[in-house]
PDB file of N, CA and C in Angstrom:
ATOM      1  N   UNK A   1      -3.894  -3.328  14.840  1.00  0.00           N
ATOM      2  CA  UNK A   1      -3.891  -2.046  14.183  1.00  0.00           C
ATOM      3  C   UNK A   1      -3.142  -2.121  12.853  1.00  0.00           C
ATOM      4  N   UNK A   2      -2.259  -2.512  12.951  1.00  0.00           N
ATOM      5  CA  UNK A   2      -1.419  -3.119  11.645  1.00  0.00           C
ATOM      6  C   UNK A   2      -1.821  -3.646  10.517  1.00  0.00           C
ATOM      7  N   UNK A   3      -2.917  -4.738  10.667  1.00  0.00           N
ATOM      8  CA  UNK A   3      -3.135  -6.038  10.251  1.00  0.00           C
ATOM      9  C   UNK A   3      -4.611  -4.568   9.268  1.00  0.00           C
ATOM     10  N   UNK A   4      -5.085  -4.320   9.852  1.00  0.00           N
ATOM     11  CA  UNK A   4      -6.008  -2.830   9.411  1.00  0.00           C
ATOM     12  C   UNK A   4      -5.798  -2.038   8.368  1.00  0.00           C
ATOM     13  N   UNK A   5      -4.369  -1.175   8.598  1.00  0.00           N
ATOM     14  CA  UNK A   5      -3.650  -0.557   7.937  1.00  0.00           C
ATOM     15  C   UNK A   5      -3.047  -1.717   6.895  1.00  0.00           C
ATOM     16  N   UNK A   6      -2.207  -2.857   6.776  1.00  0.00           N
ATOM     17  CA  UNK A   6      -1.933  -3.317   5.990  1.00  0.00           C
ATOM     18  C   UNK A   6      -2.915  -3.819   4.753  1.00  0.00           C
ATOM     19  N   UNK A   7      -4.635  -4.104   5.200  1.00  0.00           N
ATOM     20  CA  UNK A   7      -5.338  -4.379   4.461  1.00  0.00           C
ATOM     21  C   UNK A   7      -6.070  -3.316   3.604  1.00  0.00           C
ATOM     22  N   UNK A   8      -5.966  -1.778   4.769  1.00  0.00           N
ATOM     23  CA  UNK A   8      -6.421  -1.133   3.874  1.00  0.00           C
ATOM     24  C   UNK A   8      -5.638  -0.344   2.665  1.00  0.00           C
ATOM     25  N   UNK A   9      -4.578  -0.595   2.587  1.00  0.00           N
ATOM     26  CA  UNK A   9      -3.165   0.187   1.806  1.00  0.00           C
ATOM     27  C   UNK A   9      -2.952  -0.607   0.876  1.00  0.00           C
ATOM     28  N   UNK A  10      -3.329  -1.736   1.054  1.00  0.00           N
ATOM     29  CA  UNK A  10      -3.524  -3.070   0.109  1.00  0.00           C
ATOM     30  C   UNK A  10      -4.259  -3.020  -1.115  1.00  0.00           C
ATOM     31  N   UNK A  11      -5.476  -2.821  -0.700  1.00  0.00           N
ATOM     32  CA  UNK A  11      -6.923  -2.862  -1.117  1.00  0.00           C
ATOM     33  C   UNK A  11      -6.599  -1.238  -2.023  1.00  0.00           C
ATOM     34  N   UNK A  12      -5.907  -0.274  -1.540  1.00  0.00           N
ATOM     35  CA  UNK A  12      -5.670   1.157  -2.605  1.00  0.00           C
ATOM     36  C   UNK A  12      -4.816   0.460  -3.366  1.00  0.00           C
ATOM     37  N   UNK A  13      -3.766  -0.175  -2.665  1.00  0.00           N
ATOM     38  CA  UNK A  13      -2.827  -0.075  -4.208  1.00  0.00           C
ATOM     39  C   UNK A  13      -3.742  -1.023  -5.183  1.00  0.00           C
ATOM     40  N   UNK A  14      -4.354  -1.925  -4.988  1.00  0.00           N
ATOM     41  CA  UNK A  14      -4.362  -3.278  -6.056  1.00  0.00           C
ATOM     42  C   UNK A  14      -5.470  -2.421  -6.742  1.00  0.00           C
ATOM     43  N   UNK A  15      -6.605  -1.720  -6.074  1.00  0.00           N
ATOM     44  CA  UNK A  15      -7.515  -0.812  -7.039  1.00  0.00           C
ATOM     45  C   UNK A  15      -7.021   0.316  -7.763  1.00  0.00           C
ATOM     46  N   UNK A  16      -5.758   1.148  -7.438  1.00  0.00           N
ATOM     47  CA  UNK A  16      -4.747   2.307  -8.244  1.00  0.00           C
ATOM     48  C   UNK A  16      -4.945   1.539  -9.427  1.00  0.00           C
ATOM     49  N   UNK A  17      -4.111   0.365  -9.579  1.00  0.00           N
ATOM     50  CA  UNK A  17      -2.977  -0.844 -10.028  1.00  0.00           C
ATOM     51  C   UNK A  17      -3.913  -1.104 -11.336  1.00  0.00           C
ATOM     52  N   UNK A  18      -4.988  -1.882 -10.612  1.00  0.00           N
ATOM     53  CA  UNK A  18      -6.259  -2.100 -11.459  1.00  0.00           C
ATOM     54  C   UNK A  18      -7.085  -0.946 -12.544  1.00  0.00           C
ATOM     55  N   UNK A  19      -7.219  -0.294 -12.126  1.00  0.00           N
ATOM     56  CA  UNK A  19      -7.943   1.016 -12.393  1.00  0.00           C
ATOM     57  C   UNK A  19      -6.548   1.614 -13.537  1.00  0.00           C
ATOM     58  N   UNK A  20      -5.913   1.556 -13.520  1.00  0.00           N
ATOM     59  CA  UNK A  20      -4.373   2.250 -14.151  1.00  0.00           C
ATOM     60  C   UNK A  20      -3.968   1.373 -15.403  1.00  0.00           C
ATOM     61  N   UNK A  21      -4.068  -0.194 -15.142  1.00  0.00           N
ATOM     62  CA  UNK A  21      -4.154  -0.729 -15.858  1.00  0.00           C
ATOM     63  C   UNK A  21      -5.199  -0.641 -17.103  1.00  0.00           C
ATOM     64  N   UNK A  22      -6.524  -1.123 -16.692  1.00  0.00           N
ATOM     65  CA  UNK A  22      -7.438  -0.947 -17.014  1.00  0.00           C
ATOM     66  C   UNK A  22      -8.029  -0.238 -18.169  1.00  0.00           C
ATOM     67  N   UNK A  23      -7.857   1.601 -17.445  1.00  0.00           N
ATOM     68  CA  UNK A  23      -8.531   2.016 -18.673  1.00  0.00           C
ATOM     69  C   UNK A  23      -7.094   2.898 -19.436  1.00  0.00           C
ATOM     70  N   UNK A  24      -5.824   2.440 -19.026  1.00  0.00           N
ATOM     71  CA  UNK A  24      -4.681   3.273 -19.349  1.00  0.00           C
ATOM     72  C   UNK A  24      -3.991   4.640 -19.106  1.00  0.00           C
ATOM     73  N   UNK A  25      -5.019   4.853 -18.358  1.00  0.00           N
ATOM     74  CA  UNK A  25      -5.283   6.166 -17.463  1.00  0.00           C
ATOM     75  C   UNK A  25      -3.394   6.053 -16.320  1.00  0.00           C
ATOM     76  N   UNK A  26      -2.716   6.631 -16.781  1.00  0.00           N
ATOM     77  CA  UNK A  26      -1.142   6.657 -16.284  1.00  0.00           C
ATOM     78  C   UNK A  26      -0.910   7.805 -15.346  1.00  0.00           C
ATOM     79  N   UNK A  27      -2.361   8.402 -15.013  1.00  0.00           N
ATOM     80  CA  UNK A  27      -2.007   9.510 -14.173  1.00  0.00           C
ATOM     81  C   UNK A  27      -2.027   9.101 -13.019  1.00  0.00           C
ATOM     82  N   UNK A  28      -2.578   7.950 -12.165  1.00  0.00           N
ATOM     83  CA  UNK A  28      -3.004   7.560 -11.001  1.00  0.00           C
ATOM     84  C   UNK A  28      -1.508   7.188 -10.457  1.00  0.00           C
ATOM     85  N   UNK A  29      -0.541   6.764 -11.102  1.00  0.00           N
ATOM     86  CA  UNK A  29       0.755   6.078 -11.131  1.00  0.00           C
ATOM     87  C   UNK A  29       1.642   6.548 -10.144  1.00  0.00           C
ATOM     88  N   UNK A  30       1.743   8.153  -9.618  1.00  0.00           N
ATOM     89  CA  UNK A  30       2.168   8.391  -8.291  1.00  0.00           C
ATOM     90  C   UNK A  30       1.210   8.090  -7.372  1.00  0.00           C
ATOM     91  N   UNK A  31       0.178   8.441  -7.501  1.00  0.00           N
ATOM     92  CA  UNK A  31      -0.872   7.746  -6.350  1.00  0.00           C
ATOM     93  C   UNK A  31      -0.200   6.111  -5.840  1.00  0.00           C
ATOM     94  N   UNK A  32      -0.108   5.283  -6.793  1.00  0.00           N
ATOM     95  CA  UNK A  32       0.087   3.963  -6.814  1.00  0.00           C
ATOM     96  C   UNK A  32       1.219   3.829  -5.805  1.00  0.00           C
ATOM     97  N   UNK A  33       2.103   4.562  -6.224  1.00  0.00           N
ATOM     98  CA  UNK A  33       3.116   4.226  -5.558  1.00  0.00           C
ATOM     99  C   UNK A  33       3.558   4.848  -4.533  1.00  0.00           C
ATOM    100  N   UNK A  34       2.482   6.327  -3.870  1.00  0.00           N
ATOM    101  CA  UNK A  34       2.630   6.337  -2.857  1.00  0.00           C
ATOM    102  C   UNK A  34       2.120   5.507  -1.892  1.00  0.00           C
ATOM    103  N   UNK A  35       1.285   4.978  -2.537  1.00  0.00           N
ATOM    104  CA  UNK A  35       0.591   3.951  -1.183  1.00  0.00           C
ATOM    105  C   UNK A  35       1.359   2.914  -1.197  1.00  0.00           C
ATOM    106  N   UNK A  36       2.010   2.193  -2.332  1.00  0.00           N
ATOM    107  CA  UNK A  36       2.944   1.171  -1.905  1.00  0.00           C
ATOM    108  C   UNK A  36       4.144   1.738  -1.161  1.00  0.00           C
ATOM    109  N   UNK A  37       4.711   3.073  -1.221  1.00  0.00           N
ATOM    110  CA  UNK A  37       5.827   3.418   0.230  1.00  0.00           C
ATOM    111  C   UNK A  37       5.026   3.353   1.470  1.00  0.00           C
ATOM    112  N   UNK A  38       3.604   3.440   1.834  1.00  0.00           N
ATOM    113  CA  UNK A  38       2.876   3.808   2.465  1.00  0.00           C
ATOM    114  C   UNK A  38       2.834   2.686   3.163  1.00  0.00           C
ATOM    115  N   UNK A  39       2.642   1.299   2.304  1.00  0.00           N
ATOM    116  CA  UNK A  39       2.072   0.300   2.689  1.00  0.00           C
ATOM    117  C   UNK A  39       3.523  -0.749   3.065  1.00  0.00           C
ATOM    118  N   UNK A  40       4.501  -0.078   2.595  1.00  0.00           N
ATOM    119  CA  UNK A  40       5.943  -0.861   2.917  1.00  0.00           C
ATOM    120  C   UNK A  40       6.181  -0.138   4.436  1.00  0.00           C
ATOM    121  N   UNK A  41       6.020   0.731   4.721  1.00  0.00           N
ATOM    122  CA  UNK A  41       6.601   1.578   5.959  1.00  0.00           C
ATOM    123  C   UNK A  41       5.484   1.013   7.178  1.00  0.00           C
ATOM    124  N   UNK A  42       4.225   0.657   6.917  1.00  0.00           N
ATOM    125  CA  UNK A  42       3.211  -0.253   7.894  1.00  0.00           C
ATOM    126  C   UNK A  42       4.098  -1.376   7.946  1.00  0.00           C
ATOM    127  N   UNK A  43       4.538  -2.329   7.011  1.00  0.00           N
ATOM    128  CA  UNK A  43       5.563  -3.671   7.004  1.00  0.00           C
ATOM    129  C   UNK A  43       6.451  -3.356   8.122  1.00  0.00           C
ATOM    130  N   UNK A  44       6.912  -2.526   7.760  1.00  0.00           N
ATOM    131  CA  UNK A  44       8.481  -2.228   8.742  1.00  0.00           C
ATOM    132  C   UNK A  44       8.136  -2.064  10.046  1.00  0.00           C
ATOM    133  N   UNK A  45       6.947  -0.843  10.290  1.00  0.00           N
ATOM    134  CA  UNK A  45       6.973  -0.994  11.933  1.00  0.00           C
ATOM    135  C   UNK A  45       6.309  -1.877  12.431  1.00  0.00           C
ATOM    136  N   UNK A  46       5.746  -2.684  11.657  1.00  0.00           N
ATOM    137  CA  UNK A  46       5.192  -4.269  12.226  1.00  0.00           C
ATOM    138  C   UNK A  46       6.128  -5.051  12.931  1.00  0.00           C
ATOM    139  N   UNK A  47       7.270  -5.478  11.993  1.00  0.00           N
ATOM    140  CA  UNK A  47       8.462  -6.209  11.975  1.00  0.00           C
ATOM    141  C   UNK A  47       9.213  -5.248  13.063  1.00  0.00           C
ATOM    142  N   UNK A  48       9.545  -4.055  13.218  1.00  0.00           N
ATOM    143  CA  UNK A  48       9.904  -4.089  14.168  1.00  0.00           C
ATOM    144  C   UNK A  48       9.397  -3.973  15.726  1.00  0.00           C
ATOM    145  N   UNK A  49       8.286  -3.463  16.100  1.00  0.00           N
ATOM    146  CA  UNK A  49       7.008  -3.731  17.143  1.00  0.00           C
ATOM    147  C   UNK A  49       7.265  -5.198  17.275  1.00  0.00           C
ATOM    148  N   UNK A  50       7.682  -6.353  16.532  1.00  0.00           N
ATOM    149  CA  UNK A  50       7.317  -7.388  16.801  1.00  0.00           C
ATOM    150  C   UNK A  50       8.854  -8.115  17.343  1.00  0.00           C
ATOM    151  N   UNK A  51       9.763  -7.395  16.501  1.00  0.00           N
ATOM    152  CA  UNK A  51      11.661  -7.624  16.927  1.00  0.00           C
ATOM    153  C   UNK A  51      11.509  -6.672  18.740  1.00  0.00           C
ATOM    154  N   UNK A  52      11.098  -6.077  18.998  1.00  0.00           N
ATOM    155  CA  UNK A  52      10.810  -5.413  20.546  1.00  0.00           C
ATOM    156  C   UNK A  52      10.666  -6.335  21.228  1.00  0.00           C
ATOM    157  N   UNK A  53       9.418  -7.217  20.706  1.00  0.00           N
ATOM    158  CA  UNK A  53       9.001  -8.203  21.919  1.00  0.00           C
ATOM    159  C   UNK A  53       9.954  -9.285  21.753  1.00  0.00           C
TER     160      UNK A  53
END
C-alpha cells in the first residue's frame, strides 16, 4: 500500500516540479510542496509500520 502511495505522490511532485519549472508558471509551488509533506509523511509511516515488526 505504501510502495502505491509513495509512487503516486512521487509522480505529482516531479510533474508540479516539472510543469513549474517549465513554463514559469510559480503558482503550482504550494501544490508542490504539499505533496512533498504528503509524500514525506507516507516515508514515515512506512519506517515506522516497519520499526513495529
Amino acid at each position: 500500500m505504501f510502495v502505491l502511495l509513495k509512487i503516486a505522490f512521487s509522480a505529482v511532485v516531479l510533474s508540479l516540479a516539472v510543469y513549474g519549472i517549465y513554463t514559469g508558471n510559480h503558482d503550482v509551488t504550494p501544490f508542490t510542496s504539499l505533496s512533498v509533506a504528503l509524500l514525506l509523511l507516507v516515508i514515515e509511516l512506512e519506517e515506522r509500520e516497519k520499526k513495529k515488526k
